[in-house]
C-alpha atoms as a PDB file:
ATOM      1  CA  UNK A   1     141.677 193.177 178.562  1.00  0.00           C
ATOM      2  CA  UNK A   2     138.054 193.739 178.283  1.00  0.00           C
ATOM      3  CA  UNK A   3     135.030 194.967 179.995  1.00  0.00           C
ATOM      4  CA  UNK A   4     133.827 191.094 181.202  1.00  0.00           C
ATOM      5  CA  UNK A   5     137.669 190.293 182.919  1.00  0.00           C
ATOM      6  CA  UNK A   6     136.907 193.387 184.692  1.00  0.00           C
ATOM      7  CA  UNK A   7     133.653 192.609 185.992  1.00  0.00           C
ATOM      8  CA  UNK A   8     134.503 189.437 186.482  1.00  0.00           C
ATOM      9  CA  UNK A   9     137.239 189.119 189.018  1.00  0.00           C
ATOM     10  CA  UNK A  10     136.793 187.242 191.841  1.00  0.00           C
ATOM     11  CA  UNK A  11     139.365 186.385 195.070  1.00  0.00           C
ATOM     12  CA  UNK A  12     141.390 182.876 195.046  1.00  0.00           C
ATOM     13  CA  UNK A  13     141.114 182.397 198.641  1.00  0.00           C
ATOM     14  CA  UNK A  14     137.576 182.088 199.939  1.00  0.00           C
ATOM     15  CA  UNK A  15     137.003 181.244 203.639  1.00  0.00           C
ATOM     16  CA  UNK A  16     135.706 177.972 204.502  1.00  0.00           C
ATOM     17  CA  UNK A  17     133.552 179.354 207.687  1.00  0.00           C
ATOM     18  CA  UNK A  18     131.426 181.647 205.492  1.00  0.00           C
ATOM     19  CA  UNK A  19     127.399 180.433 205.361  1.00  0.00           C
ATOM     20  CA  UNK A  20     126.324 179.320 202.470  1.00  0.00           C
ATOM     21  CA  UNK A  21     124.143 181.511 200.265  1.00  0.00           C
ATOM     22  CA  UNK A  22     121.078 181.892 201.414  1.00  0.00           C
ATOM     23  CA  UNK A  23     117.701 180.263 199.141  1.00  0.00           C
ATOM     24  CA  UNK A  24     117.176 184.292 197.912  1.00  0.00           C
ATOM     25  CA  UNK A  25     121.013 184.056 195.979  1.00  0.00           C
ATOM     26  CA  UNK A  26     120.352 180.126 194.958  1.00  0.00           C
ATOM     27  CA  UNK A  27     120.496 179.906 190.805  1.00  0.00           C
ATOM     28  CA  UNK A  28     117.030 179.989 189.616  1.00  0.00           C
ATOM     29  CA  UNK A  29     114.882 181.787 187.992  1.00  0.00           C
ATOM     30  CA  UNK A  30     115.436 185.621 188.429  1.00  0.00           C
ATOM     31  CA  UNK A  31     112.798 187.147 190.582  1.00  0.00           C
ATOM     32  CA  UNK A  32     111.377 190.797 190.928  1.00  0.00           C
ATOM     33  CA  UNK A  33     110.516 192.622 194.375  1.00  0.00           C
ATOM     34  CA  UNK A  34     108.168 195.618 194.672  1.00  0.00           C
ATOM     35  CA  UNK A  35     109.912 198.263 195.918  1.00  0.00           C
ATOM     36  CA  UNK A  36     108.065 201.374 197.036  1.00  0.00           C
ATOM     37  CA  UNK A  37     110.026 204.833 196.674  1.00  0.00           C
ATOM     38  CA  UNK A  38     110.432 207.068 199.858  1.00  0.00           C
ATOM     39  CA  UNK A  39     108.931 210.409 199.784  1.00  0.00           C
ATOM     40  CA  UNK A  40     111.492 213.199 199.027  1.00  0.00           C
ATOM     41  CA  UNK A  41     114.916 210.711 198.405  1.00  0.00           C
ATOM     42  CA  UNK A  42     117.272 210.875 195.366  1.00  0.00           C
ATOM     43  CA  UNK A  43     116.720 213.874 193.296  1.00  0.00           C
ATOM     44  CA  UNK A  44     116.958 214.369 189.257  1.00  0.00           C
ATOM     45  CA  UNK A  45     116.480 217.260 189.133  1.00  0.00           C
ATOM     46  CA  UNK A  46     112.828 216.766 187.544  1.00  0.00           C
ATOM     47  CA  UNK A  47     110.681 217.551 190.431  1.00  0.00           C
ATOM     48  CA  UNK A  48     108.789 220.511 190.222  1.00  0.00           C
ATOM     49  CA  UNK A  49     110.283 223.719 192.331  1.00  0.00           C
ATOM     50  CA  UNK A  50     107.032 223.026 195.290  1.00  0.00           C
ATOM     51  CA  UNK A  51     108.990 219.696 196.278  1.00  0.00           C
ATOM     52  CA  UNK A  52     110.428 219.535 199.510  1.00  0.00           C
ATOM     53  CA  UNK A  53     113.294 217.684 201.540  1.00  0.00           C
ATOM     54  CA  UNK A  54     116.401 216.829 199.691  1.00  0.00           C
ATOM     55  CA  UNK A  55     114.928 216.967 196.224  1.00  0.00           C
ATOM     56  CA  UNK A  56     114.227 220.675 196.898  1.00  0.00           C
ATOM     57  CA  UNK A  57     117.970 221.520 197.738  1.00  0.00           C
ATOM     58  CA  UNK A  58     119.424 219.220 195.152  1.00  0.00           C
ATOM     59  CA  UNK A  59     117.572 220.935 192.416  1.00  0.00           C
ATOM     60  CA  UNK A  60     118.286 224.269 194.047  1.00  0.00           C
ATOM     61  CA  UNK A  61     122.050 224.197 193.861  1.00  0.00           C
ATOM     62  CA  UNK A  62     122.227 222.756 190.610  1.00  0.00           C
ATOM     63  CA  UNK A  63     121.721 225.871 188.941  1.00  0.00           C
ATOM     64  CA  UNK A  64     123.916 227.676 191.153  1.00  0.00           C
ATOM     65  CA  UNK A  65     126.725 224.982 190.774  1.00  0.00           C
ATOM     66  CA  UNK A  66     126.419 225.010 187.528  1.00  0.00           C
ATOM     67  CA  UNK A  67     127.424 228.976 187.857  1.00  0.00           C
ATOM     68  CA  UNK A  68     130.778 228.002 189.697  1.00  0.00           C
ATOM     69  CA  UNK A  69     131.723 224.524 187.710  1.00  0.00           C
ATOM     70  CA  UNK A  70     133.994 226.142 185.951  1.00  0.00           C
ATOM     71  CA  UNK A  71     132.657 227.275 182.620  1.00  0.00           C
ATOM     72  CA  UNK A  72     134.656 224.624 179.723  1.00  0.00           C
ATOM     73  CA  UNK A  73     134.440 220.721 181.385  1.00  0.00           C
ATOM     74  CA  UNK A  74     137.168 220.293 178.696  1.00  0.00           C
ATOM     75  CA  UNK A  75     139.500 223.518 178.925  1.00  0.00           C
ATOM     76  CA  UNK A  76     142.478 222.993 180.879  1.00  0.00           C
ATOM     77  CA  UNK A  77     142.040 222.998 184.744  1.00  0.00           C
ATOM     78  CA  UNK A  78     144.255 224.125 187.618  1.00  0.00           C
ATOM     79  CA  UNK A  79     145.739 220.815 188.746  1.00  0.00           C
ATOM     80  CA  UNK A  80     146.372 222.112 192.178  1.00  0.00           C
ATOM     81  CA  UNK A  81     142.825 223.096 193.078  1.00  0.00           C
ATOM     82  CA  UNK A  82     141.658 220.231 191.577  1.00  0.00           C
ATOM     83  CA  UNK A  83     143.549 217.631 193.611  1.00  0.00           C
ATOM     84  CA  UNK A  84     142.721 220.077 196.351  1.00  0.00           C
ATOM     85  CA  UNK A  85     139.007 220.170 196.675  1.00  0.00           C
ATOM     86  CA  UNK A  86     138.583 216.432 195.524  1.00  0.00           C
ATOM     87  CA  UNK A  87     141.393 215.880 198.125  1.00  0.00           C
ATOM     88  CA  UNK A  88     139.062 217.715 200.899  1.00  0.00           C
ATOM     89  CA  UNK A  89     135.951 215.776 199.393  1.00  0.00           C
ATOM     90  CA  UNK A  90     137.553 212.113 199.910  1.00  0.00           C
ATOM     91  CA  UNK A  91     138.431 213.537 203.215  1.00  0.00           C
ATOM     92  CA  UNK A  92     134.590 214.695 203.543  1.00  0.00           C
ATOM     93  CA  UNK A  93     133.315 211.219 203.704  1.00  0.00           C
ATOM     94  CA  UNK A  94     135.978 209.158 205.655  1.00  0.00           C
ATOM     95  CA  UNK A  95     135.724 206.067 206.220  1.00  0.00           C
ATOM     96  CA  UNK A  96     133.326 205.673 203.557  1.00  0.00           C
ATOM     97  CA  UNK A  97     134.195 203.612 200.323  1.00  0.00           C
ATOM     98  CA  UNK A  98     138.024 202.807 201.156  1.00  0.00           C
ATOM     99  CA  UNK A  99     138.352 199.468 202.708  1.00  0.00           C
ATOM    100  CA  UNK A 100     137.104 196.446 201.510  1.00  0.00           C
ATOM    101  CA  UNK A 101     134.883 194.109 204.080  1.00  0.00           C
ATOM    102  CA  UNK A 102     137.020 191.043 204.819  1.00  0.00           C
ATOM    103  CA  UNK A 103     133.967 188.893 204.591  1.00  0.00           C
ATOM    104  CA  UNK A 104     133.609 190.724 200.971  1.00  0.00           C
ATOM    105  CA  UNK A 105     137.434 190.234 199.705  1.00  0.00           C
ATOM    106  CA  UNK A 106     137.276 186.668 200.246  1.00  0.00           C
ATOM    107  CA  UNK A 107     133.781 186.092 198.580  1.00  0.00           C
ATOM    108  CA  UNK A 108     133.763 183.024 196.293  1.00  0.00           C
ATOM    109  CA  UNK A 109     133.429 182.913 192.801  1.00  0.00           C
ATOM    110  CA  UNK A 110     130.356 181.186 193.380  1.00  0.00           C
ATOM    111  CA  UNK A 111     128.581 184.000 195.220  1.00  0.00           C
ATOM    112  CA  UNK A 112     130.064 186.906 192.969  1.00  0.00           C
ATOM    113  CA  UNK A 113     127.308 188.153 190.952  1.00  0.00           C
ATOM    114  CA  UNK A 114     126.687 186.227 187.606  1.00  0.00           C
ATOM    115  CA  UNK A 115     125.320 189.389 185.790  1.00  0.00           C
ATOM    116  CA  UNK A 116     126.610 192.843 185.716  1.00  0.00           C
ATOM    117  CA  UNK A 117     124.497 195.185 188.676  1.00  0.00           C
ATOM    118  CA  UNK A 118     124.093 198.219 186.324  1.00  0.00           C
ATOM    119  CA  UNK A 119     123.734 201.918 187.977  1.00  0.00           C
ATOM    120  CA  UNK A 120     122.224 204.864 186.675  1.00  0.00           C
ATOM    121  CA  UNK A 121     123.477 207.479 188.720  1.00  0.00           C
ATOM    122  CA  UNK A 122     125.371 210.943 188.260  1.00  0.00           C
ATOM    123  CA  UNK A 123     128.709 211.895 189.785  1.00  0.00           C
ATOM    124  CA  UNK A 124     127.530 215.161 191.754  1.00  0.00           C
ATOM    125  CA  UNK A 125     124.320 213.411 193.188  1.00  0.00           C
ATOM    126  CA  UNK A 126     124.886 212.916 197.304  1.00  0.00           C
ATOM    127  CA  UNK A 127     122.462 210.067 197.136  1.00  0.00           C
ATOM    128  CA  UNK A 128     124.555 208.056 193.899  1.00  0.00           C
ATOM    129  CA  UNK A 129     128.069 208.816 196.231  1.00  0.00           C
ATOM    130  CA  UNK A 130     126.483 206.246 198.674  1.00  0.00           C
ATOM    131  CA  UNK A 131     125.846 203.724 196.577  1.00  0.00           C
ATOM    132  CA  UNK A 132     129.007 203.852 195.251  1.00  0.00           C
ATOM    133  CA  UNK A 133     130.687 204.432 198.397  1.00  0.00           C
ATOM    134  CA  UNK A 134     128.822 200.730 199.563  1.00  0.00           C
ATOM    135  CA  UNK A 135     129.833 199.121 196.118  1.00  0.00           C
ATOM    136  CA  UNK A 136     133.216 199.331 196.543  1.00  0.00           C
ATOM    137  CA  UNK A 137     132.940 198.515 200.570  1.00  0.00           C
ATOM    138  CA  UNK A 138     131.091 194.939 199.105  1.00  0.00           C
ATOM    139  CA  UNK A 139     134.033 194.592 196.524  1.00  0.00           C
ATOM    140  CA  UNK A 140     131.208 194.914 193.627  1.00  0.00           C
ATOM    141  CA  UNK A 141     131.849 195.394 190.445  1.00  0.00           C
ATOM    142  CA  UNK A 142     129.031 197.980 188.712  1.00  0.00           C
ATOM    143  CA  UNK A 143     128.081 198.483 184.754  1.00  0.00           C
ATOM    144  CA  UNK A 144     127.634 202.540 185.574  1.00  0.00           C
ATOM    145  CA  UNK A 145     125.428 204.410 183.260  1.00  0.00           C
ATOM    146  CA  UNK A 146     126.075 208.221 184.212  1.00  0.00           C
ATOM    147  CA  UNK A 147     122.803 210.115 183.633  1.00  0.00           C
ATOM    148  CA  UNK A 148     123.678 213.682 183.962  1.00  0.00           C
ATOM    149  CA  UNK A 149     121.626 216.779 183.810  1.00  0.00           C
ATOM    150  CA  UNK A 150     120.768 217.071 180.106  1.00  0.00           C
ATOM    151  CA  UNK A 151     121.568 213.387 179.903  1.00  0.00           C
ATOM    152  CA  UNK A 152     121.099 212.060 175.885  1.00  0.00           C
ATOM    153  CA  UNK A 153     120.436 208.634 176.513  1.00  0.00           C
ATOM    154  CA  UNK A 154     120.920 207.345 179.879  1.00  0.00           C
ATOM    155  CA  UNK A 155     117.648 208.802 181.712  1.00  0.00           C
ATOM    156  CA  UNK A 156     115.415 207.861 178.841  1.00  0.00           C
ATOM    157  CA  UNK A 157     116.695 204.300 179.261  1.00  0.00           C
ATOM    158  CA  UNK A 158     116.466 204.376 183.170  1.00  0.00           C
ATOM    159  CA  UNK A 159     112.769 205.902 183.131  1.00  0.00           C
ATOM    160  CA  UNK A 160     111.989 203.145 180.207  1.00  0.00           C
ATOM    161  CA  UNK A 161     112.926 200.232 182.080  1.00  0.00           C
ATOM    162  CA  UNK A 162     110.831 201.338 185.402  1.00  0.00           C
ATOM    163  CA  UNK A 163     112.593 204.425 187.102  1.00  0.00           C
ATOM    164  CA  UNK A 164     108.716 205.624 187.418  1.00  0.00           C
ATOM    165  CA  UNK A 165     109.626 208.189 189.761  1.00  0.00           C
ATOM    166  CA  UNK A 166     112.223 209.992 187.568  1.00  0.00           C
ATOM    167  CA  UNK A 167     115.170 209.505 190.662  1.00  0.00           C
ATOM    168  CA  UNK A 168     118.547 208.971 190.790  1.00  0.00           C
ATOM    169  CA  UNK A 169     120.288 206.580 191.927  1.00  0.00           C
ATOM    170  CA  UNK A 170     118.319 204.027 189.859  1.00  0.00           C
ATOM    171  CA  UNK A 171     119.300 200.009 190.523  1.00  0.00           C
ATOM    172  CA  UNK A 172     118.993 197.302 187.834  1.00  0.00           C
ATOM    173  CA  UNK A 173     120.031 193.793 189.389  1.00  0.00           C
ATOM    174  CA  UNK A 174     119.007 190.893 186.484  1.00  0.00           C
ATOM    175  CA  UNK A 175     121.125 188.516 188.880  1.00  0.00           C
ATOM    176  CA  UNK A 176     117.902 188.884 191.568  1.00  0.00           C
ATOM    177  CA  UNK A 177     115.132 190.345 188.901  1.00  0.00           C
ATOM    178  CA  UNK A 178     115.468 193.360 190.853  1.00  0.00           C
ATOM    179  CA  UNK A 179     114.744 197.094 189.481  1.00  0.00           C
ATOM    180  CA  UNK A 180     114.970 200.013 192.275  1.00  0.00           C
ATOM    181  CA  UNK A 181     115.740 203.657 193.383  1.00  0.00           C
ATOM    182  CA  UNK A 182     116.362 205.248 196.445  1.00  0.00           C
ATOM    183  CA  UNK A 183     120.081 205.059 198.175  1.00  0.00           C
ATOM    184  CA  UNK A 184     118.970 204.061 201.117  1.00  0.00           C
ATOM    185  CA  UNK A 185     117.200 201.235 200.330  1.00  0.00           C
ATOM    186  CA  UNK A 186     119.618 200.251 197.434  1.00  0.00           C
ATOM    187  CA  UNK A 187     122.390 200.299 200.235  1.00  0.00           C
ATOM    188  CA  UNK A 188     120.436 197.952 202.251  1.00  0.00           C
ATOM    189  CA  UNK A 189     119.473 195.735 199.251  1.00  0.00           C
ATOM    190  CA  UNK A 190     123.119 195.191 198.471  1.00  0.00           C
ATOM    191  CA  UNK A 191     124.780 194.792 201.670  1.00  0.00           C
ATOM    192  CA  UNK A 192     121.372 191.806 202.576  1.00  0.00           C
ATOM    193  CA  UNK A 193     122.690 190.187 198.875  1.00  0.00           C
ATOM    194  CA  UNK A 194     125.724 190.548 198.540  1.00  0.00           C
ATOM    195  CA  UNK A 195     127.648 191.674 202.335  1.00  0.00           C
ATOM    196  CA  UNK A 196     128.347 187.900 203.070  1.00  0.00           C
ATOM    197  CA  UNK A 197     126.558 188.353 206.663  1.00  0.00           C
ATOM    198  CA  UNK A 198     128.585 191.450 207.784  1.00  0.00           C
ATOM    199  CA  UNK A 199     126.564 193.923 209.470  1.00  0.00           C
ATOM    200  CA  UNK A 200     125.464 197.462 208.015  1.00  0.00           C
ATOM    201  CA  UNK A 201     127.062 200.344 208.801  1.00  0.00           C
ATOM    202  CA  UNK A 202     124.447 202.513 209.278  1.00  0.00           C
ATOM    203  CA  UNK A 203     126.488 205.753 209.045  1.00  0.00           C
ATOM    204  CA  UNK A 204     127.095 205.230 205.448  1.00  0.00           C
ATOM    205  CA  UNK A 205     123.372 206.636 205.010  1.00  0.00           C
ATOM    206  CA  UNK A 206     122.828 208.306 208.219  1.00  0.00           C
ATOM    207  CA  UNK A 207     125.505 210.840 208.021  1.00  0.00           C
ATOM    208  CA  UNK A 208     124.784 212.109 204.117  1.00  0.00           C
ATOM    209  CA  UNK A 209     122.727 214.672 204.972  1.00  0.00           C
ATOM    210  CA  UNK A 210     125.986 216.466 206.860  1.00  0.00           C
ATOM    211  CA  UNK A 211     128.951 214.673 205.254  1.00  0.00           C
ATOM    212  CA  UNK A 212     127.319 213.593 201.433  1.00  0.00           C
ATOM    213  CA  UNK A 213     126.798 217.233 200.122  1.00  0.00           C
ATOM    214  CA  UNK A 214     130.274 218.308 200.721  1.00  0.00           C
ATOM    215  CA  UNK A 215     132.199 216.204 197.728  1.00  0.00           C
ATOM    216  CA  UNK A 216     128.874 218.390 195.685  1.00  0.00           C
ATOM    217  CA  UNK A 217     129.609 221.428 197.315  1.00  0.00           C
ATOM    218  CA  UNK A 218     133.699 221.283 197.345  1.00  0.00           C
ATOM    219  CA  UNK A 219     133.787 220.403 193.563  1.00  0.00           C
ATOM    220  CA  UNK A 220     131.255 223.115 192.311  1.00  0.00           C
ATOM    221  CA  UNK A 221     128.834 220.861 190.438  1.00  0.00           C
ATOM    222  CA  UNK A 222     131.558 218.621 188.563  1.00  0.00           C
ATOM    223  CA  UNK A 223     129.702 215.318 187.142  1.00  0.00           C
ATOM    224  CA  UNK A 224     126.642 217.013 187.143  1.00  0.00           C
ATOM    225  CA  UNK A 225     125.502 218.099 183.237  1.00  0.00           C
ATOM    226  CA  UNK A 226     126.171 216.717 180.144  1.00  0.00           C
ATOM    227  CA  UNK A 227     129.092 218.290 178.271  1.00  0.00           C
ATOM    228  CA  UNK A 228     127.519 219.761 175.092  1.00  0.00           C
ATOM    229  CA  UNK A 229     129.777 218.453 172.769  1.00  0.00           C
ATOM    230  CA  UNK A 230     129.899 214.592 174.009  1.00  0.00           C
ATOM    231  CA  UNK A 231     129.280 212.435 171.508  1.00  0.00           C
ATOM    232  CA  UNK A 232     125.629 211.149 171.767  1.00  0.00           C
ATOM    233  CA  UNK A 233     127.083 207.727 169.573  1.00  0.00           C
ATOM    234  CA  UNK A 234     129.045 206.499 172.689  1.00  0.00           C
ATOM    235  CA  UNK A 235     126.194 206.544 174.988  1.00  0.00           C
ATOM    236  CA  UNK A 236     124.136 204.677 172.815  1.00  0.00           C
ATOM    237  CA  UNK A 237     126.753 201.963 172.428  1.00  0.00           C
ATOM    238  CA  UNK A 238     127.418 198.980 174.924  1.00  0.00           C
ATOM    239  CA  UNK A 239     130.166 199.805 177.941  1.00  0.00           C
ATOM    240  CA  UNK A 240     133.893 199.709 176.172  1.00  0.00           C
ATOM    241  CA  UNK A 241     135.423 201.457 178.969  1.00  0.00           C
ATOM    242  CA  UNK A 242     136.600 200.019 182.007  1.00  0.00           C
ATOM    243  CA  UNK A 243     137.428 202.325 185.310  1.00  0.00           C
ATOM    244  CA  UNK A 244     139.453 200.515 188.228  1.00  0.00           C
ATOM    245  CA  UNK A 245     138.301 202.466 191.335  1.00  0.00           C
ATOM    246  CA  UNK A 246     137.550 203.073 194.514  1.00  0.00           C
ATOM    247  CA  UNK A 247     135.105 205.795 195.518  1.00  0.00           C
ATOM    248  CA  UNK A 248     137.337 207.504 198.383  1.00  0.00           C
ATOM    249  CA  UNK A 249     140.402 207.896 196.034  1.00  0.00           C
ATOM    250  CA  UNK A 250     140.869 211.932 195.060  1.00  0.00           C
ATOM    251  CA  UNK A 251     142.149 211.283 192.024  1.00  0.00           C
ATOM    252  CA  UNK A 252     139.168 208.773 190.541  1.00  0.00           C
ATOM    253  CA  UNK A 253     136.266 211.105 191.443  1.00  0.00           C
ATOM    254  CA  UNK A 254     138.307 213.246 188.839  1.00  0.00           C
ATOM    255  CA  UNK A 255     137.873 210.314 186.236  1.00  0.00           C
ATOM    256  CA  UNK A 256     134.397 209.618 187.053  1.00  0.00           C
ATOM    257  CA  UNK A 257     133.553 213.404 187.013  1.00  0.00           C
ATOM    258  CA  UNK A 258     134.590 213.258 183.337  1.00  0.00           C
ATOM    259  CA  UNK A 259     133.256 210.044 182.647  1.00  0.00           C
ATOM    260  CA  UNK A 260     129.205 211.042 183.702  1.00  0.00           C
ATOM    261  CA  UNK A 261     130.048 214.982 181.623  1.00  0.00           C
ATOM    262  CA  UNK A 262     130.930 212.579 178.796  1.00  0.00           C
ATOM    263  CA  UNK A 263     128.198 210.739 179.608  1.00  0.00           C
ATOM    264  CA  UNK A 264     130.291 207.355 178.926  1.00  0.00           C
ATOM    265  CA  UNK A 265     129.090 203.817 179.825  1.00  0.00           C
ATOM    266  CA  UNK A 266     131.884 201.843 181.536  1.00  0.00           C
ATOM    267  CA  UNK A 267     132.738 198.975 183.851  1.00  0.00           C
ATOM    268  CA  UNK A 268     133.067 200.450 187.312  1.00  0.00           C
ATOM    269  CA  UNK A 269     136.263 197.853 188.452  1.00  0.00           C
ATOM    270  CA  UNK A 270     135.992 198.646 192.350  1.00  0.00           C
ATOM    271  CA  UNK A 271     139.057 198.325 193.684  1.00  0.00           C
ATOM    272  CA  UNK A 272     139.333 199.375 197.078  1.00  0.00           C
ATOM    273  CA  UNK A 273     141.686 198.434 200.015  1.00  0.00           C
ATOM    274  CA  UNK A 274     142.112 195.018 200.281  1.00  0.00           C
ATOM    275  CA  UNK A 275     140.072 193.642 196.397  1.00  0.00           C
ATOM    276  CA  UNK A 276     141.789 191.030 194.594  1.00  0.00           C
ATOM    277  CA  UNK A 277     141.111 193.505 191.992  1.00  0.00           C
ATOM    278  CA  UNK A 278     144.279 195.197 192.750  1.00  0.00           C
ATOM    279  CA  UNK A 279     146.508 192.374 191.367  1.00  0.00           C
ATOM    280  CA  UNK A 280     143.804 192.209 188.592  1.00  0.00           C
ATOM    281  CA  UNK A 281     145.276 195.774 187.874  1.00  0.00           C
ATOM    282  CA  UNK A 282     148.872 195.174 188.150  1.00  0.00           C
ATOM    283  CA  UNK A 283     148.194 191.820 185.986  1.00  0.00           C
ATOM    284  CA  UNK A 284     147.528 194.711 183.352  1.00  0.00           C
ATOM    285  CA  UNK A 285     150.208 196.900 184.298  1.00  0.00           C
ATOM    286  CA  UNK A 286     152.956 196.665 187.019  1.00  0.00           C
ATOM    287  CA  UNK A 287     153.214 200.060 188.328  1.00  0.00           C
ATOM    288  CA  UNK A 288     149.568 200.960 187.602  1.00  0.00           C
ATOM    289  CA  UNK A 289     147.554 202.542 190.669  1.00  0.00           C
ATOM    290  CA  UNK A 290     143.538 203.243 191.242  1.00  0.00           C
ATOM    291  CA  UNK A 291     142.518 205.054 188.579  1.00  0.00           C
ATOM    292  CA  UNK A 292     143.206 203.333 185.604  1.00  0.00           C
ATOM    293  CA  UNK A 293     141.409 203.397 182.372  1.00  0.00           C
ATOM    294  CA  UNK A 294     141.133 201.021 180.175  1.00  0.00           C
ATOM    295  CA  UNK A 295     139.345 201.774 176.518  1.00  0.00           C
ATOM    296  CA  UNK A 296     138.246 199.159 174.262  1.00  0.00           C
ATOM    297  CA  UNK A 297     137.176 201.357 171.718  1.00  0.00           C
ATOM    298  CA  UNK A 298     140.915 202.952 171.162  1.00  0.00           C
ATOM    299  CA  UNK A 299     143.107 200.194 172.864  1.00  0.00           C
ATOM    300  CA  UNK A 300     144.324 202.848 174.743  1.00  0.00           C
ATOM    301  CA  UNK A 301     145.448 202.236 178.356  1.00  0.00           C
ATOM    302  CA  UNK A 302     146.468 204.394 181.223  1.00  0.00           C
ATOM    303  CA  UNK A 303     146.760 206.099 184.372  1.00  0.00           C
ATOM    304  CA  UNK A 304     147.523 209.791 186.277  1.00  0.00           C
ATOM    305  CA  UNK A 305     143.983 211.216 186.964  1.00  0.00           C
ATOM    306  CA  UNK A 306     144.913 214.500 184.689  1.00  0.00           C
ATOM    307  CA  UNK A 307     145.865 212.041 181.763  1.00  0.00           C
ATOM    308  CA  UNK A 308     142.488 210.278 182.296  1.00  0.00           C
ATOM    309  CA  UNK A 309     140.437 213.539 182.010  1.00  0.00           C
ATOM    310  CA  UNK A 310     142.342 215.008 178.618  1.00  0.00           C
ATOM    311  CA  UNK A 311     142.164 211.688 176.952  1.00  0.00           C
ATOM    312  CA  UNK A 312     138.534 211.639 177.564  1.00  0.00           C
ATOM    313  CA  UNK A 313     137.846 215.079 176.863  1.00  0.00           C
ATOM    314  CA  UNK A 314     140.272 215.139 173.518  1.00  0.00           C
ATOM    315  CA  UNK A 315     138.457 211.590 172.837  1.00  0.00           C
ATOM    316  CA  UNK A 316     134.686 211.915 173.074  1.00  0.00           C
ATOM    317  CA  UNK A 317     134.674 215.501 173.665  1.00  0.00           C
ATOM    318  CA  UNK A 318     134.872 217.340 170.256  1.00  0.00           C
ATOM    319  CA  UNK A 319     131.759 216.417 168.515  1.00  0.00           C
ATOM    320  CA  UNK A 320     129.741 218.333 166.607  1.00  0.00           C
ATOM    321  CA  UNK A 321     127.057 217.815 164.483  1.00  0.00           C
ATOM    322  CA  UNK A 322     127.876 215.253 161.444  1.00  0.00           C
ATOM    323  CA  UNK A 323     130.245 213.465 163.701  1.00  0.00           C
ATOM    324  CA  UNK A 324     133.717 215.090 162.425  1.00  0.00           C
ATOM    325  CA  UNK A 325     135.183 216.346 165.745  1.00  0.00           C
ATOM    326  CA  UNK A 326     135.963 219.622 166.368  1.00  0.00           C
END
């Protein structure tokens, strides 16, 4: 199993009536598109205190989330309240990043993107959730570079390959030579590419400022700052680590939570209702279920949210300086 088989899956029964892709998807060279930033979108938590709009609340929770996370990302956690909240999170955003678009599970290989679409995002961010929650809506598979607070590597590489305005979620797309931040417009940008002529849902990005803070709010800042001791080594090094996913699953926010602490590159294998990527995962293992982990780096395999977490944690967790874990 590796990281490209993951990315790479594509349905085995595309529809005939589909359009064919449009002259901006032809082969070709790749081309770049000037995207202008909105005023006050996706925060980083950079912005100076004077900002205003969502930046402004964003960077005035963090602290205060940070309070309430929990103290020890890695200390042993109180399974029922954890299922709980992320429970009431997934619940939060319904019917947001469940269900597959028909027009989107039976895409051809041929219009599946040739290149990975990487994301710099972080788990706790209200703008990143919507990306997400479209990714797995358009079946996409995503190369997700977490870039938490206190981030080690991720948000030096985002801000050094264009992210000039320092915000999250940040969009690199070599398939179209596009580079770009702010949700809203990244939602757009991927449903126009890559939606196979289904309409928008506009509530995915009209209804985060009531719905997208609550999965933020319900689990107290989780996926929000770098663990201290993660192991800076891992997030230099090329994705190993393959997540199959769906954003509106309880139990994978609780992987991806550890995943962006960890600060871990991996192969985002969405999954949702109705992806061929679902007999992808059962190829691997029969009675596997969304999430599943799969680690290059160990050869270690598995599922159960809670077993996800401690391997994580226990794996890239315990470093300290000189590399010997704790």
């Amino acid at each position: 199993m590796t990281t490209a088989v993951a990315l790479g899956v594509t349905p085995a029964c595309p529809r005939a009536h589909l359009a064919p892709r449009r002259a901006s998807r032809a082969r070709g060279p790749a081309r770049s598109r000037a995207i202008v930033p909105r005023a006050g979108a996706d925060d980083d938590g950079a912005k100076p205190a004077s900002a205003t709009g969502p930046n402004s609340v964003l960077s005035a929770l963090c602290p205060l989330l940070k309070v309430f996370s929990g103290g020890d990302a890695a200390a042993p956690r109180n399974r029922f309240l954890e299922v709980a909240t992320s429970g009431l999170a997934s619940v939060s955003r319904l019917p947001f990043g469940v269900t597959v678009q028909p027009e989107c599970a039976a895409r051809p290989a041929e219009r599946s993107p040739a290149k990975p679409i990487v994301l710099y995002e972080f788990e706790a961010c209200p703008f990143c959730r919507r990306v997400r929650e479209t990714a797995t809506q358009l079946d996409l598979a995503l190369v997700v570079k977490p870039c938490p607070k206190d981030a080690a590597t991720h948000r030096d590489e985002a801000f050094a390959l264009g992210n000039t305005s320092r915000t999250f979620p940040f969009l690199v797309d070599e398939n179209t030579g596009v580079v770009m931040n702010e949700s809203e417009d990244i939602c757009r940008y991927l449903w126009r590419e890559y939606g196979e002529e289904s309409a928008f849902p506009e509530a995915i990005v009209t209804t985060t400022m009531l719905t997208g803070w609550m999965p933020t709010l319900l689990r107290a800042g989780r996926g929000m700052t770098r663990y201290a001791n993660a192991n800076p080594k891992v997030s230099e090094s090329p994705p190993k680590v393959t997540l199959y996913n769906y954003e509106g699953n309880q139990f994978a926010r609780l992987a991806r939570e550890a995943l962006c602490e960890l600060e871990i590159p991996y192969a985002l294998a969405n999954a949702g209702k109705g992806s061929a990527r679902r007999d992808a995962l059962r190829a691997i293992d029969a009675n596997a279920s969304v999430p599943y982990l799969v680690d290059e780096n160990t050869g270690v395999s598995l599922g159960e949210s809670d077993k996800i977490v401690k391997y994580l944690f226990e794996t890239y967790g315990g470093y300290v300086d000189g590399g010997a874990e704790a």
